[in-house]
N, C-alpha and C. Protein backbone atom coordinates (compact mmCIF):
# COMPACT_ATOMS: atom_id res chain seq x y z
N UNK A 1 -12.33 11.02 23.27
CA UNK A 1 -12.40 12.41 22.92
C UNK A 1 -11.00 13.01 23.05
N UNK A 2 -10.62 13.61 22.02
CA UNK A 2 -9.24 14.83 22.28
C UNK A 2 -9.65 16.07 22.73
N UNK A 3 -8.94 16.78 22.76
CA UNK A 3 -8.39 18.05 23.43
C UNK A 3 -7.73 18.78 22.30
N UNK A 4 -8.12 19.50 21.40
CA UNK A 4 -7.34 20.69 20.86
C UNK A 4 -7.69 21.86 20.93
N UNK A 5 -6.98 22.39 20.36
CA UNK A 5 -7.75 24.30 20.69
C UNK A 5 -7.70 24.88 19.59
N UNK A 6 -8.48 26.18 19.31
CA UNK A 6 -8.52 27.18 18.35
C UNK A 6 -8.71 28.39 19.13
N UNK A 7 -7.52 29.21 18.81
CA UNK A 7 -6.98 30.26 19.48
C UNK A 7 -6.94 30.43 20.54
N UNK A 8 -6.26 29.12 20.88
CA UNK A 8 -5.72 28.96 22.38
C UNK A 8 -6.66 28.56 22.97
N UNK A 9 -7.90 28.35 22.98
CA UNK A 9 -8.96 28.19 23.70
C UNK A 9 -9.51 26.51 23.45
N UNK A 10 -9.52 25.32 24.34
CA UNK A 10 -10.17 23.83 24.26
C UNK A 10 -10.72 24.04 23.52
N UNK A 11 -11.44 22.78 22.74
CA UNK A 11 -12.06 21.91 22.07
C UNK A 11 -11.97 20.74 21.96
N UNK A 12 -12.77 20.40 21.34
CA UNK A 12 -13.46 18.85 21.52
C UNK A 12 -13.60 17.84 20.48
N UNK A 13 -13.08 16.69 20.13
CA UNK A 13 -13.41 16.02 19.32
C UNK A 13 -14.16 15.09 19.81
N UNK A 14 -15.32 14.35 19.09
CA UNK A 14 -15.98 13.23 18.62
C UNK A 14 -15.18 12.09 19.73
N UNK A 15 -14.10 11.64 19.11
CA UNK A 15 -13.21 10.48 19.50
C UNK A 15 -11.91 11.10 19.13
N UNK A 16 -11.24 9.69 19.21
CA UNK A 16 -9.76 9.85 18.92
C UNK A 16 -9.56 9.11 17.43
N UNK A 17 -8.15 9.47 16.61
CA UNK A 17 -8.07 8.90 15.80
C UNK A 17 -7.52 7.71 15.92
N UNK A 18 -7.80 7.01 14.63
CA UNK A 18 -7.67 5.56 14.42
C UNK A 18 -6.22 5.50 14.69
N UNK A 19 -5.94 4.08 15.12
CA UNK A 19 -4.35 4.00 15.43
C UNK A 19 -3.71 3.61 14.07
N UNK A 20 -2.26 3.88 14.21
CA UNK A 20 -1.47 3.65 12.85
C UNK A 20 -1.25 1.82 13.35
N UNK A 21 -1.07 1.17 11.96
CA UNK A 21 -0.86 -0.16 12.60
C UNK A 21 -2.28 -0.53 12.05
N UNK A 22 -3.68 -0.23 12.23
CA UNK A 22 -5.07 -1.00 11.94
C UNK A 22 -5.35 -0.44 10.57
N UNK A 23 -6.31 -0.86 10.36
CA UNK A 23 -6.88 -0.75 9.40
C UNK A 23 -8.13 0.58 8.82
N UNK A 24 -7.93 1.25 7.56
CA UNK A 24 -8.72 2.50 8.24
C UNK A 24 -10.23 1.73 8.38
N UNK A 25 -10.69 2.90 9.07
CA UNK A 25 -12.23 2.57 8.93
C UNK A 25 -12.92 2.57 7.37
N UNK A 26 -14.14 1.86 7.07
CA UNK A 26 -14.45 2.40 5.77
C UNK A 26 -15.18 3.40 6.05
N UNK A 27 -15.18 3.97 4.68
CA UNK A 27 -15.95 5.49 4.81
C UNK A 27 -16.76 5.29 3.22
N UNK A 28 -17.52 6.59 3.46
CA UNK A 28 -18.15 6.93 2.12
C UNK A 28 -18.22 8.55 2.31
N UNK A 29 -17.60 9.18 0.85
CA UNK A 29 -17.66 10.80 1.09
C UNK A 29 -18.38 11.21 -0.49
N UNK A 30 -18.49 12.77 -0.46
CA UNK A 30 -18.99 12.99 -1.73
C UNK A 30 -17.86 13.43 -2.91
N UNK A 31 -17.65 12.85 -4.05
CA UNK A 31 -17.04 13.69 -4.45
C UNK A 31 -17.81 14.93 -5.81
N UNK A 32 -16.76 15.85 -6.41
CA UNK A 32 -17.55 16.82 -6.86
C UNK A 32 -18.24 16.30 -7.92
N UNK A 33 -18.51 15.45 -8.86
CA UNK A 33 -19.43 15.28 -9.13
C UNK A 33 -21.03 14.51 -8.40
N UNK A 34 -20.74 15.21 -7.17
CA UNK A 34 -22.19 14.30 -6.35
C UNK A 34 -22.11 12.95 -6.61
N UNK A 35 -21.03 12.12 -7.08
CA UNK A 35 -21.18 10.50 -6.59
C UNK A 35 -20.51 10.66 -5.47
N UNK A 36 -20.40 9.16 -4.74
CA UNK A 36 -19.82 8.90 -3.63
C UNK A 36 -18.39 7.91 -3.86
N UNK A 37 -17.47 8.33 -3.31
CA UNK A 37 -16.44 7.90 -3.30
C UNK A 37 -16.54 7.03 -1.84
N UNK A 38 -16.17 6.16 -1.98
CA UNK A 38 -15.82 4.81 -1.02
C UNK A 38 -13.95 4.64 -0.66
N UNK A 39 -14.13 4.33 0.48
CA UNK A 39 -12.66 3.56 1.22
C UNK A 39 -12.15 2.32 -0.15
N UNK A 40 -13.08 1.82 -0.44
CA UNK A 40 -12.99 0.46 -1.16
C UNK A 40 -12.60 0.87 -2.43
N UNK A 41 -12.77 2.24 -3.16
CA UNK A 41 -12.37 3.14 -4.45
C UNK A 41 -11.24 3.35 -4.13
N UNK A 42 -10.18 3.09 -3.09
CA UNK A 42 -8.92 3.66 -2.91
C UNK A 42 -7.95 2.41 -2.77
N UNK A 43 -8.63 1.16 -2.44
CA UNK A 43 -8.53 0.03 -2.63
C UNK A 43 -6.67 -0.38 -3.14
N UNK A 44 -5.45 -0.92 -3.06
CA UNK A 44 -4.81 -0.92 -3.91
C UNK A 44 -3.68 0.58 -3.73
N UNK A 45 -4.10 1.59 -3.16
CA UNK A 45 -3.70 2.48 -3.69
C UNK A 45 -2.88 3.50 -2.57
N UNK A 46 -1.76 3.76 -2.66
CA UNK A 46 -1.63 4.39 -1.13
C UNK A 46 -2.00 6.12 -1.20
N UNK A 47 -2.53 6.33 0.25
CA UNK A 47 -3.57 7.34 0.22
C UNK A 47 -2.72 8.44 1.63
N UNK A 48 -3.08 9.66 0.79
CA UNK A 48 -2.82 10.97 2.17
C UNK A 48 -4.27 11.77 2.62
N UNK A 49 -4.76 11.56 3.52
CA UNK A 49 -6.43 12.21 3.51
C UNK A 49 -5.73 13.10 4.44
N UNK A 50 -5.78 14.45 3.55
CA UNK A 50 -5.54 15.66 4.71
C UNK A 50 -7.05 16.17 4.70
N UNK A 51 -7.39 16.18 6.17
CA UNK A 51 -8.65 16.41 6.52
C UNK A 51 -8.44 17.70 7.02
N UNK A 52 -9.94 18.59 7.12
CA UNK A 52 -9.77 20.10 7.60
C UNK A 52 -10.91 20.54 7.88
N UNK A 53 -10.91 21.54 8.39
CA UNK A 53 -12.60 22.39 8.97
C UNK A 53 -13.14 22.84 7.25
N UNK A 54 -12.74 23.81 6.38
CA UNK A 54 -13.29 24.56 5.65
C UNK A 54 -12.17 25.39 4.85
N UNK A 55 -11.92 25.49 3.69
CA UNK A 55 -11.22 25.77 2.51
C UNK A 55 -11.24 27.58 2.62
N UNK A 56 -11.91 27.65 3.24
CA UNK A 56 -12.57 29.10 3.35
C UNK A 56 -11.82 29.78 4.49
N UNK A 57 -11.13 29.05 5.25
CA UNK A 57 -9.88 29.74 6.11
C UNK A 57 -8.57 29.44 5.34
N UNK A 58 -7.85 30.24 5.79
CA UNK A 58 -6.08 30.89 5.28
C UNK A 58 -5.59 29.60 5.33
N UNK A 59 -5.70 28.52 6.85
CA UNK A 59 -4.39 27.94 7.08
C UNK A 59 -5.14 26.43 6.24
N UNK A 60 -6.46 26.41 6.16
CA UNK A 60 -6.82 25.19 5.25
C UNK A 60 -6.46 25.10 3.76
N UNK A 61 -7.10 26.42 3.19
CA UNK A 61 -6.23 26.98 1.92
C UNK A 61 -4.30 26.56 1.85
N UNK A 62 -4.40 27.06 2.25
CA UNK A 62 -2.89 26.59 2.28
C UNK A 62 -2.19 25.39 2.47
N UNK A 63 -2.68 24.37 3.62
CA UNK A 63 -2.47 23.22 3.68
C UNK A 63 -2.75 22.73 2.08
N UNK A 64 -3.87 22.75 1.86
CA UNK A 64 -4.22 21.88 -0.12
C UNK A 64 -3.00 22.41 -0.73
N UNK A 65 -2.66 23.82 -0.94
CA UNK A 65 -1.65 23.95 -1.87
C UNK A 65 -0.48 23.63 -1.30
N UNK A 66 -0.32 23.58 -0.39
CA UNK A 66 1.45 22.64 0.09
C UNK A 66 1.26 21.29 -0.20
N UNK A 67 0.38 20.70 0.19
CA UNK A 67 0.44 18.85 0.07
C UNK A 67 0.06 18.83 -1.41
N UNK A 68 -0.31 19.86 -2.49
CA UNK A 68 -0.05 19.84 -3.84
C UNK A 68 0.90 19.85 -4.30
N UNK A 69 1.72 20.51 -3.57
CA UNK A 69 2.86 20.52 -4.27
C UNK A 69 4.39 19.48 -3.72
N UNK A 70 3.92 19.03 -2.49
CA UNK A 70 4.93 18.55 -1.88
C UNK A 70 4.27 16.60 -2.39
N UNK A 71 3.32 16.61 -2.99
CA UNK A 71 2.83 15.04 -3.55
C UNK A 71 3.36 14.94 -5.18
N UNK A 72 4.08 16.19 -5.57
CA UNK A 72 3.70 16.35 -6.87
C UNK A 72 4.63 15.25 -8.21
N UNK A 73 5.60 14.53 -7.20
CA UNK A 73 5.98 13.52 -7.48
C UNK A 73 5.81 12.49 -7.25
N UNK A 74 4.87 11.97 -6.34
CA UNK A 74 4.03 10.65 -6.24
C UNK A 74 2.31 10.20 -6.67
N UNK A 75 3.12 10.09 -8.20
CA UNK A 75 2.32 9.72 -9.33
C UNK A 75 1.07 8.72 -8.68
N UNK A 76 1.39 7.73 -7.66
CA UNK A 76 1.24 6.51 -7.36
C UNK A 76 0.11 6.60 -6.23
N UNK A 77 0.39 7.44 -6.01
CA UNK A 77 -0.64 8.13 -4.36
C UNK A 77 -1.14 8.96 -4.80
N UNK A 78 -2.44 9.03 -3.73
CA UNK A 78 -3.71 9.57 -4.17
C UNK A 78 -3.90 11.10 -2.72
N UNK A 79 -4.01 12.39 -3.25
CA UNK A 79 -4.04 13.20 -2.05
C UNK A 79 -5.50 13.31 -2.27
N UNK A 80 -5.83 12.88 -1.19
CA UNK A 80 -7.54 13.36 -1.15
C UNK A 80 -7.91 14.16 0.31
N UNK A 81 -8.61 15.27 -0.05
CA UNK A 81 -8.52 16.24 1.07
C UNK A 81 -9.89 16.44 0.57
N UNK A 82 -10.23 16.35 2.69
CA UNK A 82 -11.59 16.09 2.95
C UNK A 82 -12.31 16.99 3.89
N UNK A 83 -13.23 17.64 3.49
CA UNK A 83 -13.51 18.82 4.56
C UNK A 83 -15.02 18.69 4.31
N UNK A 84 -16.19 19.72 5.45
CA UNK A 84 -17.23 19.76 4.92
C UNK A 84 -17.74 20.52 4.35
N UNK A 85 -17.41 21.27 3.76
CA UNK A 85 -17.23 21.85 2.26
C UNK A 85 -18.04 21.12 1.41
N UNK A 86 -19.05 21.96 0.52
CA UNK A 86 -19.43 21.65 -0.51
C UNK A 86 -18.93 21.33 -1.61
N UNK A 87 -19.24 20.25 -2.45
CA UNK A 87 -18.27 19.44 -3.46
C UNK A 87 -17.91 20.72 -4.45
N UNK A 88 -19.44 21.60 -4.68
CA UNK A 88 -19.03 22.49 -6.07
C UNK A 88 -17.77 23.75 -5.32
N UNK A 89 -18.17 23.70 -4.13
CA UNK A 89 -16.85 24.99 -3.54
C UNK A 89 -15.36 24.23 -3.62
N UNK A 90 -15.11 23.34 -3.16
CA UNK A 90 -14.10 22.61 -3.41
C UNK A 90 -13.90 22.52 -4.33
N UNK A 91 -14.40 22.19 -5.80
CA UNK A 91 -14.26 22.52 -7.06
C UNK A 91 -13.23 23.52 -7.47
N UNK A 92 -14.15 24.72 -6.89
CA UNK A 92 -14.00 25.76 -7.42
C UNK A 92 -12.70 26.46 -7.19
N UNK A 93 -12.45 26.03 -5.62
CA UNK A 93 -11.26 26.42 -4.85
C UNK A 93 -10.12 26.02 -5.53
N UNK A 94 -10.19 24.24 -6.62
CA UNK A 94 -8.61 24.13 -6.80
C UNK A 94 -8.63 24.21 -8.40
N UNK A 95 -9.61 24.41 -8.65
CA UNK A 95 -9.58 25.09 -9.72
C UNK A 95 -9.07 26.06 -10.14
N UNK A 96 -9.84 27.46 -9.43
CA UNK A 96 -9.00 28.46 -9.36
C UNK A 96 -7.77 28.63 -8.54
N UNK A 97 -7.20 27.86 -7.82
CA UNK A 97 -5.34 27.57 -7.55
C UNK A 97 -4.85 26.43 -8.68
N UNK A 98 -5.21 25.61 -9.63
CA UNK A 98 -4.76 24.97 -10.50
C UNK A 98 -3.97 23.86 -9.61
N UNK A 99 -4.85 23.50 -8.97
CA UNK A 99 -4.38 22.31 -8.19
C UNK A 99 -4.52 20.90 -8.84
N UNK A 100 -3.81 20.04 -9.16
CA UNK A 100 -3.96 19.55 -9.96
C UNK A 100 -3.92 17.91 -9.61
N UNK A 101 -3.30 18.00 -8.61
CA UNK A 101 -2.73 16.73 -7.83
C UNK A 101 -4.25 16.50 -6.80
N UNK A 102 -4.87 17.39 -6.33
CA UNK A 102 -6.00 17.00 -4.87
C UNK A 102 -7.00 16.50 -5.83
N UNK A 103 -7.68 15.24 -5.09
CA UNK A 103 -8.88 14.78 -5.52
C UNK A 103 -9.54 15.44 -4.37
N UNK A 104 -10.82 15.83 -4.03
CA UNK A 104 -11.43 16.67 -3.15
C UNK A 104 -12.73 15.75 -2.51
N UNK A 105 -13.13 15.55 -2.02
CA UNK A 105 -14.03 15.14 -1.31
C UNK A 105 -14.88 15.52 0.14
N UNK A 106 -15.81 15.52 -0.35
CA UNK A 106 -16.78 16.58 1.41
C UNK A 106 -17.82 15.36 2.12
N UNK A 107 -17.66 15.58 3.41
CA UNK A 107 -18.18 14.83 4.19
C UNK A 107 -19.81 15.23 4.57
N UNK A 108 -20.06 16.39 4.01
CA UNK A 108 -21.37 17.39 4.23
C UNK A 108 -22.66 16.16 4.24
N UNK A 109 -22.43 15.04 3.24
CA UNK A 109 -23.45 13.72 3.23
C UNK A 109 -23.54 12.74 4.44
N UNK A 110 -22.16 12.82 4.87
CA UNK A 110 -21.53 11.31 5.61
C UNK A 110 -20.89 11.96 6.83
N UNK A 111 -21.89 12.50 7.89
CA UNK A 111 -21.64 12.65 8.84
C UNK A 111 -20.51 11.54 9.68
N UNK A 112 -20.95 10.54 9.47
CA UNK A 112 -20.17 9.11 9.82
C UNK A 112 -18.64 9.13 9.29
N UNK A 113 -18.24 9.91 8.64
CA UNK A 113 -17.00 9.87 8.50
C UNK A 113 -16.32 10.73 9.65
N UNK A 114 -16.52 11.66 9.63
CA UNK A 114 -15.82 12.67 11.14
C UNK A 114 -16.26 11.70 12.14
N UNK A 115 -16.67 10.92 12.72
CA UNK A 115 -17.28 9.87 13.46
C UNK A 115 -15.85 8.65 13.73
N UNK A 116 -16.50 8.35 12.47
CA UNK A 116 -15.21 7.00 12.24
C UNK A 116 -13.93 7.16 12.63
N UNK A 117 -13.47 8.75 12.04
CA UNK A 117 -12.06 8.91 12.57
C UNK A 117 -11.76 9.67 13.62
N UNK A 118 -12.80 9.92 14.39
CA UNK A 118 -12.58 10.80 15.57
C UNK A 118 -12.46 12.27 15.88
N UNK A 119 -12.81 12.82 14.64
CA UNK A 119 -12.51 14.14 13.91
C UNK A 119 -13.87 15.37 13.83
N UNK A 120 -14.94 14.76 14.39
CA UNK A 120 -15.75 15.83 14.24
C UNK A 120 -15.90 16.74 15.45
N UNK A 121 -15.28 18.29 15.65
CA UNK A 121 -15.87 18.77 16.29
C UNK A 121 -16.78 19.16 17.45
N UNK A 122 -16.95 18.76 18.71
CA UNK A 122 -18.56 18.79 19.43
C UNK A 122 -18.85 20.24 20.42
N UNK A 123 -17.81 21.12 20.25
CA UNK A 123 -18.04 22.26 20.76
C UNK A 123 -17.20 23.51 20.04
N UNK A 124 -17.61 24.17 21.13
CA UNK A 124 -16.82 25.68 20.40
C UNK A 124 -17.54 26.32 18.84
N UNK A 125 -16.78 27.14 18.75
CA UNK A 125 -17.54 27.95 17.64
C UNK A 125 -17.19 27.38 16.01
N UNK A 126 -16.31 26.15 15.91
CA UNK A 126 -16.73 25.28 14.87
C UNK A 126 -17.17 23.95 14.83
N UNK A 127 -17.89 24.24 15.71
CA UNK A 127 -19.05 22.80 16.09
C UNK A 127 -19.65 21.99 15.02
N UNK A 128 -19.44 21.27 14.69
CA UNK A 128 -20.10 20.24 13.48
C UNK A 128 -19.04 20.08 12.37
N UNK A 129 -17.30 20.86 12.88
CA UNK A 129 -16.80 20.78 11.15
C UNK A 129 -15.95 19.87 11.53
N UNK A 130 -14.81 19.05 10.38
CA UNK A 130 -13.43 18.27 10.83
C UNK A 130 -12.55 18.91 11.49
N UNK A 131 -11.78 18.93 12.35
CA UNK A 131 -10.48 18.95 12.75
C UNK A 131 -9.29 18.37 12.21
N UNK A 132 -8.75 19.56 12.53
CA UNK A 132 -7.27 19.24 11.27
C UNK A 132 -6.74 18.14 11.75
N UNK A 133 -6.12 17.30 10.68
CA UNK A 133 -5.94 16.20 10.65
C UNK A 133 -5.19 15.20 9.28
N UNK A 134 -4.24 14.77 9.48
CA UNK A 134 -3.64 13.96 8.19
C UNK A 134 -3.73 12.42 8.68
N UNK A 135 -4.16 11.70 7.87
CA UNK A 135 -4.11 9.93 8.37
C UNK A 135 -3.11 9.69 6.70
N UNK A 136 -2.23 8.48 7.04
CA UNK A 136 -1.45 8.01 5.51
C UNK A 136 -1.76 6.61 5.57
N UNK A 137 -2.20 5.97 4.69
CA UNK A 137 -2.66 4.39 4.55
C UNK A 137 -1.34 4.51 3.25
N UNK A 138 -0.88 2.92 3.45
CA UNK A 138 -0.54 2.46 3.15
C UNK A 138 -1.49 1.26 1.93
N UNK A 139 -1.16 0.89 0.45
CA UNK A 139 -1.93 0.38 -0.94
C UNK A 139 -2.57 -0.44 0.47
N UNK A 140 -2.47 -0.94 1.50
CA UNK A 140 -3.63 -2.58 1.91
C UNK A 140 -4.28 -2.11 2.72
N UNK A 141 -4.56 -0.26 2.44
CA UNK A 141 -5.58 0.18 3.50
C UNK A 141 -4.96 0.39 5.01
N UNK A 142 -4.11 0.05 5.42
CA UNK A 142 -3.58 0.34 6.79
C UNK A 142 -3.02 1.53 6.95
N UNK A 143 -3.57 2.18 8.00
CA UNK A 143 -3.23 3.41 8.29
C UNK A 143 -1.50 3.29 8.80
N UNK A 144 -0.24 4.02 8.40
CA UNK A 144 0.79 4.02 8.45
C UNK A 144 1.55 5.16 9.50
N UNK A 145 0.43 6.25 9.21
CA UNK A 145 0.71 7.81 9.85
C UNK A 145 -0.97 8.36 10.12
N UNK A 146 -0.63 9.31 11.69
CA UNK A 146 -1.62 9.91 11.81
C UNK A 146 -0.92 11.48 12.38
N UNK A 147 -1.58 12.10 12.26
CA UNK A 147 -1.54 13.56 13.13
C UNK A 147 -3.09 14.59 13.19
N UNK A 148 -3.04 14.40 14.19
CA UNK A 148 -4.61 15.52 15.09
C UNK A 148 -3.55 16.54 15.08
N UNK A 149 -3.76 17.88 14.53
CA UNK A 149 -3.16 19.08 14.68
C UNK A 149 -3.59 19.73 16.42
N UNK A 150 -2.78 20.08 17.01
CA UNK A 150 -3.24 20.63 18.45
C UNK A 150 -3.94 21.79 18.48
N UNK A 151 -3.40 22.53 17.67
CA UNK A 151 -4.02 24.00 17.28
C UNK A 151 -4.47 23.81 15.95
N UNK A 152 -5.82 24.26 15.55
CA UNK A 152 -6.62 24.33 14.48
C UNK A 152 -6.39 25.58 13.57
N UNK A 153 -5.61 26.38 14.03
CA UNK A 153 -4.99 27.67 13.25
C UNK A 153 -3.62 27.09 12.67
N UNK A 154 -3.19 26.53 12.96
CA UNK A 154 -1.84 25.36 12.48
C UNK A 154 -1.83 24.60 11.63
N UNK A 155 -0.69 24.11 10.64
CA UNK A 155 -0.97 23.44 9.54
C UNK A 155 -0.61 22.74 10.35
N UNK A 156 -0.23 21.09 9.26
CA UNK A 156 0.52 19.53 10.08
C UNK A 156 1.55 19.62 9.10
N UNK A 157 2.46 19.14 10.44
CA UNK A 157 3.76 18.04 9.74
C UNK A 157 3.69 17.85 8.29
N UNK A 158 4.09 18.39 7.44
CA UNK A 158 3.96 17.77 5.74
C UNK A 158 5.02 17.11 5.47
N UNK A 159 6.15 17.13 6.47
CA UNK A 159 7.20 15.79 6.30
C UNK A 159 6.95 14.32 6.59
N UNK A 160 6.36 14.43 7.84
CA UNK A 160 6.00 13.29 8.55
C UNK A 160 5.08 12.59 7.60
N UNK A 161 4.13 13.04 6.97
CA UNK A 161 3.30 12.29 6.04
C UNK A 161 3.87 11.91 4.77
N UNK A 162 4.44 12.92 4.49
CA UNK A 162 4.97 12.79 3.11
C UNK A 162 6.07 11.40 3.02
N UNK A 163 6.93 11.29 4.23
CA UNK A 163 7.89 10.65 4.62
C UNK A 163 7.51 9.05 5.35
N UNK A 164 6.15 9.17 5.55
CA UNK A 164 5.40 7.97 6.03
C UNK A 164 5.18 7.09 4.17
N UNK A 165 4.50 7.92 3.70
CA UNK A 165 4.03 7.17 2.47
C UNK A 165 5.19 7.23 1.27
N UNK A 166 6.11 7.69 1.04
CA UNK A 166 7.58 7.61 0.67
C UNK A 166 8.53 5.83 1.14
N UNK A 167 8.01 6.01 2.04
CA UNK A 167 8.79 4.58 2.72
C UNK A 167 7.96 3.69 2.64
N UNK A 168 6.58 3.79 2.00
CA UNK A 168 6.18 2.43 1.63
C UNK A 168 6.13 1.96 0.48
N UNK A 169 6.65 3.22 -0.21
CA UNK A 169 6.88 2.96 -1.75
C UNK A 169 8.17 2.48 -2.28
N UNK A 170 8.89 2.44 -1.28
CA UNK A 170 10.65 1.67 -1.16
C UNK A 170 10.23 0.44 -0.84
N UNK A 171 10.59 -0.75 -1.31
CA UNK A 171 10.88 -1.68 -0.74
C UNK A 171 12.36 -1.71 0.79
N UNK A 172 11.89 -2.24 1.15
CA UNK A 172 13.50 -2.59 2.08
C UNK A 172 14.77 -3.47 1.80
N UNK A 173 15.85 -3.07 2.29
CA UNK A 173 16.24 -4.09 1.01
C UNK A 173 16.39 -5.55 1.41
N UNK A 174 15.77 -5.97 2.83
CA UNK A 174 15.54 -7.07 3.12
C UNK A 174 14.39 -8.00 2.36
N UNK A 175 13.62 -7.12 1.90
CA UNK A 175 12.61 -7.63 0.87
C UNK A 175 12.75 -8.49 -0.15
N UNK A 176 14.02 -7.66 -0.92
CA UNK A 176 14.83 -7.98 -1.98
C UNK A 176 15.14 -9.29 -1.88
N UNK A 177 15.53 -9.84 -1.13
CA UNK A 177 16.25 -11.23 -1.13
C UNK A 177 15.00 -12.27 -1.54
């Protein structure tokens, strides 16, 4: 279990997140057309899951449109931002910001995902939602970068992630040889 707060005041997560270095957990979430998107659909592909309570606060809103715009040159990577949010509100949300880069996905089906990554909530007055949160996998599924936000009124690091999955898209130039 972690320790973060919303407005200064503890809270509680589920667990802790997955370590960088393993492998993510698999998951299954919804996306807006009511199918289910799978870990195994991302397969190949390197991934930023900025996770969040609800689209419907300022600092979640905002997180989607920064990691929209700060991904907006990595054609190659996939931003999928995951909250429990209904698929058609999520829709609607980057729709009307013309977000163009977020694939959206809600956990509202797959309780087991806030589970898996250590991220769900178990007290306080947003009891049952995600906690802010960015994980970066690397195309073979390995988680590369993590950050649990301490304060839930707080965005995350958008360098640190951005700059995690940037460097796996470089080779090194020891590679080269």
């Amino acid at each position: 279990m972690a320790t973060i707060t919303l407005n200064g005041h503890p809270t509680h997560t589920c667990g802790e997140l997955p370590l960088v270095g393993h492998a993510t957990p698999p998951f299954t979430l919804t996306r807006k057309d009511l199918s289910d998107l799978s870990s195994v659909d991302l397969e190949g592909q390197r991934v930023i899951l900025s996770i969040f309570p609800s689209l419907d606060t300022s600092t979640c809103a905002e997180s989607v449109r920064k990691f929209n715009h700060l991904t907006a040159d990595l054609q190659d990577a996939v931003l999928l931002c995951v909250s429990m949010d209904l698929p058609f509100a999520q829709s609607q949300f980057c729709g009307s910001e013309h977000l163009e880069r977020v694939v959206t996905a809600s956990a509202f089906r797959h309780l087991e995902f806030g589970t898996a990554f250590g991220l769900t909530l178990i007290d306080g007055p947003m009891r049952g939602l995600l906690a802010r949160a960015v994980v970066a996998l690397d195309e073979n599924g390995t988680i590369v970068h993590t950050e649990l936000v301490p304060e839930l009124t707080r965005e995350p690091d958008y360098d640190l992630a951005i700059h995690a999955i940037r460097n796996r898209h470089h080779p090194c130039p020891e590679d080269a040889l």
